[in-house]
N, C-alpha and C. Protein backbone atom coordinates (compact mmCIF):
# COMPACT_ATOMS: atom_id res chain seq x y z
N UNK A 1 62.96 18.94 54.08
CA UNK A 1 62.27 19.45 52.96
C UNK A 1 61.15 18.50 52.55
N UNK A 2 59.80 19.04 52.28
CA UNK A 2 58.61 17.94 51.86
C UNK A 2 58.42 18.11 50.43
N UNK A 3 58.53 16.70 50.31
CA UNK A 3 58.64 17.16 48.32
C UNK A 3 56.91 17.22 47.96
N UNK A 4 55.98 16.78 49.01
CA UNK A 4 54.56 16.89 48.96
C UNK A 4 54.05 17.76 49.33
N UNK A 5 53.30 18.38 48.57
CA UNK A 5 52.65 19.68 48.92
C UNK A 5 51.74 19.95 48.10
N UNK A 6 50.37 19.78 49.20
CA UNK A 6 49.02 19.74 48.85
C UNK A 6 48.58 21.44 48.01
N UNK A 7 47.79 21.31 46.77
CA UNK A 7 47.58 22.16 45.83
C UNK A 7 46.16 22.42 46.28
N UNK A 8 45.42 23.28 46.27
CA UNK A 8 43.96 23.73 46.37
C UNK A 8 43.30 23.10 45.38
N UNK A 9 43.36 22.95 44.35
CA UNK A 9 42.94 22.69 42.76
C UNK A 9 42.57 21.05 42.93
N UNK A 10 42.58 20.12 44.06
CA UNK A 10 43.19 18.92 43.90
C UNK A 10 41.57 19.00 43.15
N UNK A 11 41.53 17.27 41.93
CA UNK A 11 40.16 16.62 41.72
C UNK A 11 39.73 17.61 40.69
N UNK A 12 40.13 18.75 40.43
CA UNK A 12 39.95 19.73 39.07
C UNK A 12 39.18 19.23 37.91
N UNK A 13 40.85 18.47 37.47
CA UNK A 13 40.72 17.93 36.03
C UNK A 13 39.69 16.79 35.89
N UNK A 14 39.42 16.10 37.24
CA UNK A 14 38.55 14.89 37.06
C UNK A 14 37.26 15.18 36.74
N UNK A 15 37.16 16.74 37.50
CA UNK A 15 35.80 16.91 37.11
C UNK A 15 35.56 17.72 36.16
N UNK A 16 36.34 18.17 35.47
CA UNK A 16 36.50 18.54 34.15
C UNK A 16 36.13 17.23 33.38
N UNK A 17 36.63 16.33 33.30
CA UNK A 17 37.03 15.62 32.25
C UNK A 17 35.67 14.78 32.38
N UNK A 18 34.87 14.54 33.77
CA UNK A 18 33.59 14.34 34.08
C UNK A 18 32.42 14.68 33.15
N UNK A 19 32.50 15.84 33.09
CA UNK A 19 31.53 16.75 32.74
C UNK A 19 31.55 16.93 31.26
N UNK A 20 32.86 16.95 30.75
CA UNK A 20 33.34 17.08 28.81
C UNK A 20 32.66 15.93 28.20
N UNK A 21 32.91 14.70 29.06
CA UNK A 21 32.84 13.37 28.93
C UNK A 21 30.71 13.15 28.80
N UNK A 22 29.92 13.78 29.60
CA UNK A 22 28.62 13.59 29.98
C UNK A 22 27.99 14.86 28.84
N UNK A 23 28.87 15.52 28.72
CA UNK A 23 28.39 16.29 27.52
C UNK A 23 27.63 15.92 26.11
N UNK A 24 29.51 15.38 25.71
CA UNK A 24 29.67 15.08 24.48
C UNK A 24 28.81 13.48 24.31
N UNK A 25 28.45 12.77 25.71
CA UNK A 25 27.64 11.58 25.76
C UNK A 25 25.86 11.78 25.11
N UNK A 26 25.72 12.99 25.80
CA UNK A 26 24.72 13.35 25.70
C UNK A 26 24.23 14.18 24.44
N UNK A 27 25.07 14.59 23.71
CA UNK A 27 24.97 15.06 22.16
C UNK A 27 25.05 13.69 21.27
N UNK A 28 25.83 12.80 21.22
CA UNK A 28 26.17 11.37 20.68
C UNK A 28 24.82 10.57 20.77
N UNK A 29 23.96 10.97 22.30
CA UNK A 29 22.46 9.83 22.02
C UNK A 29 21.40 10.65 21.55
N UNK A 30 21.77 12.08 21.71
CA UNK A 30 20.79 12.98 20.74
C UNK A 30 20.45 12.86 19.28
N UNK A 31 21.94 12.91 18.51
CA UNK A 31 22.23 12.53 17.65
C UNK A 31 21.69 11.03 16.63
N UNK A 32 22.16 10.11 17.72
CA UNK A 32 21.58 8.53 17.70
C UNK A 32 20.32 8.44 17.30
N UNK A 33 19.48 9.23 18.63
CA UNK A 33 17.93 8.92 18.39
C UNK A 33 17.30 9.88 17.21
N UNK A 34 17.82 11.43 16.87
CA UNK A 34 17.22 11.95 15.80
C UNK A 34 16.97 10.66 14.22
N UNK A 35 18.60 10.36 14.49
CA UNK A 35 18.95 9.62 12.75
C UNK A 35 18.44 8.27 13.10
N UNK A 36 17.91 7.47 14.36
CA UNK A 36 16.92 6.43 14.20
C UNK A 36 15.59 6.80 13.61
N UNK A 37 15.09 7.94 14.61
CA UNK A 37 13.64 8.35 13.67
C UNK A 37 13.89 8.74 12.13
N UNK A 38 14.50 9.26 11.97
CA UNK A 38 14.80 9.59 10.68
C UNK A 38 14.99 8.56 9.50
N UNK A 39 15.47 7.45 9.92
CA UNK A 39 15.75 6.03 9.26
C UNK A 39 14.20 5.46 9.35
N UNK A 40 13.29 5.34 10.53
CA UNK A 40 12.12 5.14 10.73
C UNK A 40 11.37 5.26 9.59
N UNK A 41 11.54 6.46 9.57
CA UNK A 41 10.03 7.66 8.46
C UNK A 41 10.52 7.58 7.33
N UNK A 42 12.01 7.23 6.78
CA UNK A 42 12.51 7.57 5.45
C UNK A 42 12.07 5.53 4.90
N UNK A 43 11.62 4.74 6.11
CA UNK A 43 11.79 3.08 5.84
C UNK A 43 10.42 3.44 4.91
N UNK A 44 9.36 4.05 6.43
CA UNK A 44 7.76 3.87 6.53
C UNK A 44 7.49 4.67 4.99
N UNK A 45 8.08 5.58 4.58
CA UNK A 45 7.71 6.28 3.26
C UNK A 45 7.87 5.16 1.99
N UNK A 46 8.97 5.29 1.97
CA UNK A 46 9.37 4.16 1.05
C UNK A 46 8.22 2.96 0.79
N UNK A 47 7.84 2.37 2.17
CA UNK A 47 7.24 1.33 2.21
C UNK A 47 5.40 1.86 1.64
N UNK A 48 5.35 2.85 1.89
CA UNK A 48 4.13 3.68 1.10
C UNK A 48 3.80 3.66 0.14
N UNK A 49 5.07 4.35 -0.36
CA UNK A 49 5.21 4.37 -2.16
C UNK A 49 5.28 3.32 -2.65
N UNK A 50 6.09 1.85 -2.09
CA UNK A 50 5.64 0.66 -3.03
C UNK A 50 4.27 0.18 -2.75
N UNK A 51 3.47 0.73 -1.89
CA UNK A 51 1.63 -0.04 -1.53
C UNK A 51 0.98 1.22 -2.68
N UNK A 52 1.36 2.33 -2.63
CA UNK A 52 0.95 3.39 -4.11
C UNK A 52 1.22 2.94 -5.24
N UNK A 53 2.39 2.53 -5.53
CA UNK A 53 2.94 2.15 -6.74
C UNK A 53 1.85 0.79 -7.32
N UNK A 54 1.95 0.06 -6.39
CA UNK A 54 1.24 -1.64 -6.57
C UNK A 54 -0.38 -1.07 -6.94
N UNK A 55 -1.33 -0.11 -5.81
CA UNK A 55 -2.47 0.20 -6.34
C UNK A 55 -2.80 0.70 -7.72
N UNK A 56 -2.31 1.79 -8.55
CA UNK A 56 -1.79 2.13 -9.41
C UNK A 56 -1.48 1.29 -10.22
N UNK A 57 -0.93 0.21 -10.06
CA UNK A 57 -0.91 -0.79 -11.12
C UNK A 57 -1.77 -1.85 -11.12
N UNK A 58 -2.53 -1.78 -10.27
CA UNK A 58 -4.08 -2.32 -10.62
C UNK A 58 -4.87 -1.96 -10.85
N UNK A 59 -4.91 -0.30 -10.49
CA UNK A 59 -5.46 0.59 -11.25
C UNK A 59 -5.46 0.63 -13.10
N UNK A 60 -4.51 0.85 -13.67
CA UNK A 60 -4.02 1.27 -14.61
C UNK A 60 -4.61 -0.15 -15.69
N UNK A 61 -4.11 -1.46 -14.67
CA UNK A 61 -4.12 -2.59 -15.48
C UNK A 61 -5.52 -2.66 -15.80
N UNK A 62 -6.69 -2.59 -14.88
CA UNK A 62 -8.47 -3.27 -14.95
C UNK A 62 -8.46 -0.85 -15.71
N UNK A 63 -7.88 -0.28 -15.69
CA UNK A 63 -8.56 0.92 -16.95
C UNK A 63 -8.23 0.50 -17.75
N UNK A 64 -7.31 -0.79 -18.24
CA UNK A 64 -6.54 -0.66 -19.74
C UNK A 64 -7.39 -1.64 -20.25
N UNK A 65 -8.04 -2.72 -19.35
CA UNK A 65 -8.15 -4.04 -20.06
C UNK A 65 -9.86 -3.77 -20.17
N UNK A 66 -10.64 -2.71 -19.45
CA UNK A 66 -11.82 -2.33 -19.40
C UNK A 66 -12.00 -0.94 -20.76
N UNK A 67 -10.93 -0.24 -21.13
CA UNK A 67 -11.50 0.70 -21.75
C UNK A 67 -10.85 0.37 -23.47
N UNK A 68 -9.82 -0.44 -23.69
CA UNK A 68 -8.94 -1.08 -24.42
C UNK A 68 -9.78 -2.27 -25.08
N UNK A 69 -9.07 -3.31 -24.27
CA UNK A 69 -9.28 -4.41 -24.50
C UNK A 69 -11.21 -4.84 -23.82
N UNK A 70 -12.33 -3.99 -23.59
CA UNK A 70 -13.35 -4.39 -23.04
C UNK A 70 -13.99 -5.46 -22.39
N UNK A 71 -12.83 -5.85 -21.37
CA UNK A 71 -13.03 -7.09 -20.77
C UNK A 71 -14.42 -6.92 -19.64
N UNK A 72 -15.04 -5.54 -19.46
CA UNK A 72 -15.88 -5.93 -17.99
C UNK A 72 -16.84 -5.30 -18.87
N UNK A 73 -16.97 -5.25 -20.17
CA UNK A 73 -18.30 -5.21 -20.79
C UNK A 73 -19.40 -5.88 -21.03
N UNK A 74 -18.95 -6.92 -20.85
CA UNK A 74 -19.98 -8.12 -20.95
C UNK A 74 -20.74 -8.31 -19.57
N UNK A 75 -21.98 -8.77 -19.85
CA UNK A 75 -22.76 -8.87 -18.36
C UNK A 75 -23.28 -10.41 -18.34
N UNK A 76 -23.41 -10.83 -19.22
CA UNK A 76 -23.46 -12.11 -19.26
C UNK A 76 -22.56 -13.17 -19.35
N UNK A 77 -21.45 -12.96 -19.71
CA UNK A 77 -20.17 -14.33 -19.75
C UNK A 77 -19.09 -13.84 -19.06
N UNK A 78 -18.53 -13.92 -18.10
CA UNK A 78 -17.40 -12.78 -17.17
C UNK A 78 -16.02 -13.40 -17.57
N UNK A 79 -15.40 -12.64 -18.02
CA UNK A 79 -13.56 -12.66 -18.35
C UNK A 79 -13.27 -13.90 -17.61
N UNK A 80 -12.53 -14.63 -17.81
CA UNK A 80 -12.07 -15.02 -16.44
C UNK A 80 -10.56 -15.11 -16.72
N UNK A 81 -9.50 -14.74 -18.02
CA UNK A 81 -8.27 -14.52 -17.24
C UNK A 81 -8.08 -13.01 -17.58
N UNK A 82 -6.89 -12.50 -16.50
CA UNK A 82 -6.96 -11.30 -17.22
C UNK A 82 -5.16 -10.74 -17.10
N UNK A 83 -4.45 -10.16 -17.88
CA UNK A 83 -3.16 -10.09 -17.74
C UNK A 83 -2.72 -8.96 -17.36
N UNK A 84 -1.89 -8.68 -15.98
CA UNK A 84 -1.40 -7.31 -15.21
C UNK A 84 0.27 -7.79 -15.05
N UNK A 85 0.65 -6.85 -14.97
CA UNK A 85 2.40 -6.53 -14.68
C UNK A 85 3.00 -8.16 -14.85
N UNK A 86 2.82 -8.63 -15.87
CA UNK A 86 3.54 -9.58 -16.55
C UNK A 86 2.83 -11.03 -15.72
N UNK A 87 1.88 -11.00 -15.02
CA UNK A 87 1.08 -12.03 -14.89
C UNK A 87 -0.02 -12.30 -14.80
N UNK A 88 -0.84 -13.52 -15.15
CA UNK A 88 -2.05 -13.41 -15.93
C UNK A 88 -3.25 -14.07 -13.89
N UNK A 89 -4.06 -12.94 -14.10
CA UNK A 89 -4.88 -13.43 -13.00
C UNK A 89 -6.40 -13.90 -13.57
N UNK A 90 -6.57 -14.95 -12.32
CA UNK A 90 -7.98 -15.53 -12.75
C UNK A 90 -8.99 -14.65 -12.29
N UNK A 91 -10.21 -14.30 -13.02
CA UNK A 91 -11.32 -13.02 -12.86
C UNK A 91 -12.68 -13.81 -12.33
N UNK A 92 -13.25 -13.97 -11.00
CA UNK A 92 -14.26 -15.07 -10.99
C UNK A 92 -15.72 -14.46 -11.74
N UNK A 93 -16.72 -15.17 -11.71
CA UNK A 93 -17.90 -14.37 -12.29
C UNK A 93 -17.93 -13.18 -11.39
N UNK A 94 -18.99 -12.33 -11.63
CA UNK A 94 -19.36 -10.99 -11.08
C UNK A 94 -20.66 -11.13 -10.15
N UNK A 95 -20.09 -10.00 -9.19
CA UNK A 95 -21.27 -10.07 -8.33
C UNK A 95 -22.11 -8.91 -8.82
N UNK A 96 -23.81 -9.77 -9.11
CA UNK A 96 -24.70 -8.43 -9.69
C UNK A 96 -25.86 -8.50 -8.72
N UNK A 97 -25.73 -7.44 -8.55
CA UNK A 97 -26.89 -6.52 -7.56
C UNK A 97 -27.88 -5.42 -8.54
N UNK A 98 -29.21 -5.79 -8.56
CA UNK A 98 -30.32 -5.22 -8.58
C UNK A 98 -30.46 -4.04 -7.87
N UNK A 99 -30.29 -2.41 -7.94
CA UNK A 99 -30.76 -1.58 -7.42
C UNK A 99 -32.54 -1.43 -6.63
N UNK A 100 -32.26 -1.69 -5.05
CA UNK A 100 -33.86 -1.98 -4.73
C UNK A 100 -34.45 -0.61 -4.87
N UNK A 101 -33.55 0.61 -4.96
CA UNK A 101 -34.60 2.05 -5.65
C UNK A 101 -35.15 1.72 -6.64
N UNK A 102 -34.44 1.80 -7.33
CA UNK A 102 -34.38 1.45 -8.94
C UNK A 102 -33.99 0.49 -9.77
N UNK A 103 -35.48 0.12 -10.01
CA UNK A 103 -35.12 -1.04 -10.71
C UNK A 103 -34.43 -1.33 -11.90
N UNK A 104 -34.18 -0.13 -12.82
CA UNK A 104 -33.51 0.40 -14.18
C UNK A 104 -31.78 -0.15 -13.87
N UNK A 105 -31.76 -0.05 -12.58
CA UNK A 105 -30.13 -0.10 -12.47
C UNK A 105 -29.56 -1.28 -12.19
N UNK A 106 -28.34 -1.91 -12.17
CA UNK A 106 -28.25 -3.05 -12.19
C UNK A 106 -26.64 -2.88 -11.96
N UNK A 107 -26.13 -3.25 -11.19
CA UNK A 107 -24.49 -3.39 -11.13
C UNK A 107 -23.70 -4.48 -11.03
N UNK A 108 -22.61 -4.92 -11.53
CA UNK A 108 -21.55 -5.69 -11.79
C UNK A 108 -20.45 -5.11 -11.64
N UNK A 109 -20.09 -6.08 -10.01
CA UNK A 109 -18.79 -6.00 -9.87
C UNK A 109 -17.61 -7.41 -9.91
N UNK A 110 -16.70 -7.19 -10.98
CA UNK A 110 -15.48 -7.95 -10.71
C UNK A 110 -14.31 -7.46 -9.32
N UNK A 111 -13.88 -9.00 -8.83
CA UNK A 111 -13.25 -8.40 -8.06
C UNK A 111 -11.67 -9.45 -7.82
N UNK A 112 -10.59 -8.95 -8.00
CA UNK A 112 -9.77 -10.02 -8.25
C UNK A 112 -8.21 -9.53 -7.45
N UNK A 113 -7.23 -10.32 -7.58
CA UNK A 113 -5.74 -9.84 -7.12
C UNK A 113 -4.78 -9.95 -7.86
N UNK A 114 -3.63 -9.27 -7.67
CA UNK A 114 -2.79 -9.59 -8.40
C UNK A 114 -1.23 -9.63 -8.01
N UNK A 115 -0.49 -10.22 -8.24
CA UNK A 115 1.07 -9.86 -7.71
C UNK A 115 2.27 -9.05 -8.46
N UNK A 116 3.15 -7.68 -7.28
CA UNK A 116 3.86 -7.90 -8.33
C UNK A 116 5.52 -7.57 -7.68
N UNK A 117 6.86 -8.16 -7.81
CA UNK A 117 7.65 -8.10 -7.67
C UNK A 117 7.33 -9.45 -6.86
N UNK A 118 8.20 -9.39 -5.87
CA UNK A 118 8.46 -10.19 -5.16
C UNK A 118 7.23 -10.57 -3.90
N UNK A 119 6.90 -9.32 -3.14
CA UNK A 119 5.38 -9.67 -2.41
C UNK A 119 4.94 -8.55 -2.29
N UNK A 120 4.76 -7.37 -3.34
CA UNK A 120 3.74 -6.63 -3.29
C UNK A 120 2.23 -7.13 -4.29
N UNK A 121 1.62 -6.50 -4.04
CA UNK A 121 0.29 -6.78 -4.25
C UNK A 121 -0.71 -5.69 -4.62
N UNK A 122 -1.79 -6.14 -5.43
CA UNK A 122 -2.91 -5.05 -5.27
C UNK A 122 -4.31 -6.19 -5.35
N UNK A 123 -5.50 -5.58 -4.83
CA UNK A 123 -6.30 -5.87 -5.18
C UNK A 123 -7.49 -4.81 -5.69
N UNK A 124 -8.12 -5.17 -6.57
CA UNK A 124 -8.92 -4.28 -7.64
C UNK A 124 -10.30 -5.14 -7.93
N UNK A 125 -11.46 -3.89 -7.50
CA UNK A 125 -12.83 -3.98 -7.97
C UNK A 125 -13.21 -3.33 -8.76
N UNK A 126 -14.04 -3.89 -10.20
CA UNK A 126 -14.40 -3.34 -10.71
C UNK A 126 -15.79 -3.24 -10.81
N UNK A 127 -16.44 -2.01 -10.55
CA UNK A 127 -18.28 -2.17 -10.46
C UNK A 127 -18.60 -1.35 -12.12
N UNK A 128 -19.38 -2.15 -12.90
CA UNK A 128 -20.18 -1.26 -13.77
C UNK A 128 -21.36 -1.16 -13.46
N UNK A 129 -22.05 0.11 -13.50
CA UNK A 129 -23.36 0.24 -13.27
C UNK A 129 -23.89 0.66 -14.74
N UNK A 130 -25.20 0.00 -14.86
CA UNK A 130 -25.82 0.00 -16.20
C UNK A 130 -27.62 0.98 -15.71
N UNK A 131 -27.67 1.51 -16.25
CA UNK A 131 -28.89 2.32 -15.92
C UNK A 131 -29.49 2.32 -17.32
N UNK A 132 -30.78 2.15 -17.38
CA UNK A 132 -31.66 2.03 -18.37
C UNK A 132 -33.00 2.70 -17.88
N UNK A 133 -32.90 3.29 -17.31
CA UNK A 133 -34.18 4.66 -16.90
C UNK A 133 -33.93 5.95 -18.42
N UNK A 134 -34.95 6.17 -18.38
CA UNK A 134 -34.97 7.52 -19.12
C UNK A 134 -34.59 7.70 -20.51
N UNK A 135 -34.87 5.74 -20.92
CA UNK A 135 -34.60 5.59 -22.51
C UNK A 135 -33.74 5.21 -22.75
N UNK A 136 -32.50 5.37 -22.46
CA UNK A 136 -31.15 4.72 -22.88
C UNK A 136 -30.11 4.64 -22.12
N UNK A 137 -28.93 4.08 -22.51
CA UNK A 137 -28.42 3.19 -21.36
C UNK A 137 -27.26 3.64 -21.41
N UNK A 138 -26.88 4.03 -20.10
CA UNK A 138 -26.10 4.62 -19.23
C UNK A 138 -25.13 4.20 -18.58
N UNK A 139 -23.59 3.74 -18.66
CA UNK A 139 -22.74 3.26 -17.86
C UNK A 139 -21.90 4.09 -16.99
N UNK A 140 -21.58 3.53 -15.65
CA UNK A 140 -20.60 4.70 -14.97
C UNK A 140 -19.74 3.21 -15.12
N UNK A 141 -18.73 3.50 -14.05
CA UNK A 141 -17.42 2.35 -13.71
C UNK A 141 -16.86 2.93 -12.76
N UNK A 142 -16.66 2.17 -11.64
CA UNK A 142 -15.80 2.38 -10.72
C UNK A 142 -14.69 1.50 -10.73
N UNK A 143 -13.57 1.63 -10.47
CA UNK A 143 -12.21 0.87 -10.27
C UNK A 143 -11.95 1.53 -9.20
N UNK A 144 -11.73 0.90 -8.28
CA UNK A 144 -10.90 0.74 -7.05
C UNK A 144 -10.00 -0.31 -6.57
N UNK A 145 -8.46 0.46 -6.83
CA UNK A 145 -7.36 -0.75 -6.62
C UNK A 145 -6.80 -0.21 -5.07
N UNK A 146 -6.23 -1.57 -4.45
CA UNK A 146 -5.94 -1.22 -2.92
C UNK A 146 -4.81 -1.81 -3.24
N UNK A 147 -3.37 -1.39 -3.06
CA UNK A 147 -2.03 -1.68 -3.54
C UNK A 147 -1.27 -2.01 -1.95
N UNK A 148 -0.66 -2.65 -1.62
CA UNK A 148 0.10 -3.38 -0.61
C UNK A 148 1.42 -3.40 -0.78
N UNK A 149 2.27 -3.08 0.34
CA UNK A 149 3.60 -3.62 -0.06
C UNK A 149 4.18 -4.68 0.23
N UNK A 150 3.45 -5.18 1.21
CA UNK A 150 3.86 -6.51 1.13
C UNK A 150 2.51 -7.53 1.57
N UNK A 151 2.16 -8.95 1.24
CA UNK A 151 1.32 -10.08 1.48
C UNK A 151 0.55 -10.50 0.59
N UNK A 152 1.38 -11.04 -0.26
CA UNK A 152 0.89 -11.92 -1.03
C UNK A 152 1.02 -12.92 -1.09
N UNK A 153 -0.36 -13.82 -0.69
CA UNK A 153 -0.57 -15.07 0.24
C UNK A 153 -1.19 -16.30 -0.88
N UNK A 154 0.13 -17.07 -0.85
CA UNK A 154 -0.29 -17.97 -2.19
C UNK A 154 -0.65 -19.08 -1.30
N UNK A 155 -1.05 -19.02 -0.13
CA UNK A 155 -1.69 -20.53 1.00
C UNK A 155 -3.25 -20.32 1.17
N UNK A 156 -3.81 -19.44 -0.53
CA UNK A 156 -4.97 -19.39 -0.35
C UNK A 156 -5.69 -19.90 -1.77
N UNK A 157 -6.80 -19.99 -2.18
CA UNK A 157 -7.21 -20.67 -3.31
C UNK A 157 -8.19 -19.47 -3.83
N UNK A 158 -8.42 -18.52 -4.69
CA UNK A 158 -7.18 -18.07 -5.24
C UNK A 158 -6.09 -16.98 -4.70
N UNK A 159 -4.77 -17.32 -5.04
CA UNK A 159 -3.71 -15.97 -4.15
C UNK A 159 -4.77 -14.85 -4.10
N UNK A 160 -4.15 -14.57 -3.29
CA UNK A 160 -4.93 -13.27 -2.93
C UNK A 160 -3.79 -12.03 -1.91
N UNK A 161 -4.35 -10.82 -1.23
CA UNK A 161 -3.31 -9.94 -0.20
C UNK A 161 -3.63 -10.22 0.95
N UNK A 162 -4.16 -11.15 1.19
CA UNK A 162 -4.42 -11.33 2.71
C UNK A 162 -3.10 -11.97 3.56
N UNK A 163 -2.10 -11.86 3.33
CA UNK A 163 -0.91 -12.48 4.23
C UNK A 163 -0.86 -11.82 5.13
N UNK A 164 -0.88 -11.95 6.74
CA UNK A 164 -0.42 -10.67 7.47
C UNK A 164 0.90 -10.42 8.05
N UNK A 165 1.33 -9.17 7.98
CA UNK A 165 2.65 -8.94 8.17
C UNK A 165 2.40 -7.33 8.90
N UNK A 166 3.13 -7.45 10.04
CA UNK A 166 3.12 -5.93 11.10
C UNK A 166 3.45 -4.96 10.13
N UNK A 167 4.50 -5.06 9.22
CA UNK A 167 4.49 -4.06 8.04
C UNK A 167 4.14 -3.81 7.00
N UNK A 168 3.00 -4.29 7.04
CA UNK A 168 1.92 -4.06 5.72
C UNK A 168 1.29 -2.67 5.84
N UNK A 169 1.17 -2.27 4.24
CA UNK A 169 0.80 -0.63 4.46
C UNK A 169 -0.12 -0.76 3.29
N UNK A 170 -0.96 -0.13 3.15
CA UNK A 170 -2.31 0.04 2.33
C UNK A 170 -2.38 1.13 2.08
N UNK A 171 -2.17 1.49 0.24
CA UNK A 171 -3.14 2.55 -0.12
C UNK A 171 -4.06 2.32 -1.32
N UNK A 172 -4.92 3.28 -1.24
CA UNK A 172 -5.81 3.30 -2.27
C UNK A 172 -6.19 4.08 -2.97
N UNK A 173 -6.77 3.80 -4.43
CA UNK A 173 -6.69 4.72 -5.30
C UNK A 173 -8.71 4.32 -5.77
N UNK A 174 -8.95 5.41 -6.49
CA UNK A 174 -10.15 5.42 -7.11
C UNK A 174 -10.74 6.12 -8.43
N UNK A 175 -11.00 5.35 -9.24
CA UNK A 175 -11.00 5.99 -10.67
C UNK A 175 -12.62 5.99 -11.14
N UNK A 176 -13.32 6.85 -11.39
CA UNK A 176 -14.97 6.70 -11.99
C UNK A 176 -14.53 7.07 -13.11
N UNK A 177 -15.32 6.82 -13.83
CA UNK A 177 -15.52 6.76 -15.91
C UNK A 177 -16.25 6.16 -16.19
């Protein structure tokens, strides 16, 4: 009597269990790589909104201290400190440019940085243009703050956002009045 006796089926289950196995492998790195990108874009957003947030608050700070407190009114003696998100920045004189169209026009721009949290940043220009054509005198204002989320580089004289870092993100905002 042979207690061995070869089955047709032999290697079946192996390749069953082959194939269940390369399946469920292959849903598991699908899976993997969706929720890496997904972690990616949910980092890169985030990291957006604090370079928005930071512009915005250099925004907000040179409208408050310009339409408020009239710090970039003067054309002859320039601010030089000025106080944003709980710290006070130095304002250097202004750069003034002569319109070569027009000679009536005349612009002053401040241009300065500021820090805030830990190493976000903004930096903010402020241009007034003064026009005196056509009898009386005319101001626009531009503010333009560029908000960072991270590089703020105190190995410079004065701090400033120039630190570089692969994940630095820049936005910008722009306000006329």
């Amino acid at each position: 009597m042979n207690i061995f006796t070869p089955q047709k089926n032999t290697g079946y289950t192996l390749l069953f269990a082959v194939l269940v196995t390369a399946i469920v492998l292959s849903v598991a790195i699908s899976i993997l790589s969706i929720s890496r990108k997904e972690f990616l874009l949910s980092t890169s957003a985030r990291e957006s909104q604090f370079a928005f947030y930071a512009a915005d608050s250099g925004m907000e700070c040179a409208a408050y201290n310009d339409l408020v407190n009239g710090i970039f009114s003067s054309t002859t003696t320039p601010p030089t400190e000025i106080s944003c998100a709980n710290a006070t920045s130095t304002i250097p004189a202004p750069t003034i440019v002569a319109s070569s169209t027009n000679p009536a026009i005349t612009s002053y721009t401040y241009i300065w940085s500021g820090k805030l949290g830990t190493s976000q940043c903004f930096s903010v220009d402020v241009t007034k243009e003064y026009d005196t054509s056509g009898g009386g005198l005319s101001v626009v204002t531009l503010i333009g703050s560029r908000g960072y989320n991270v590089g703020w580089n105190i190995g410079v004289t004065p701090p400033d956002c120039s630190a570089v870092n692969p994940k630095k993100v820049e936005r910008k905002l722009l306000l006329v009045h």
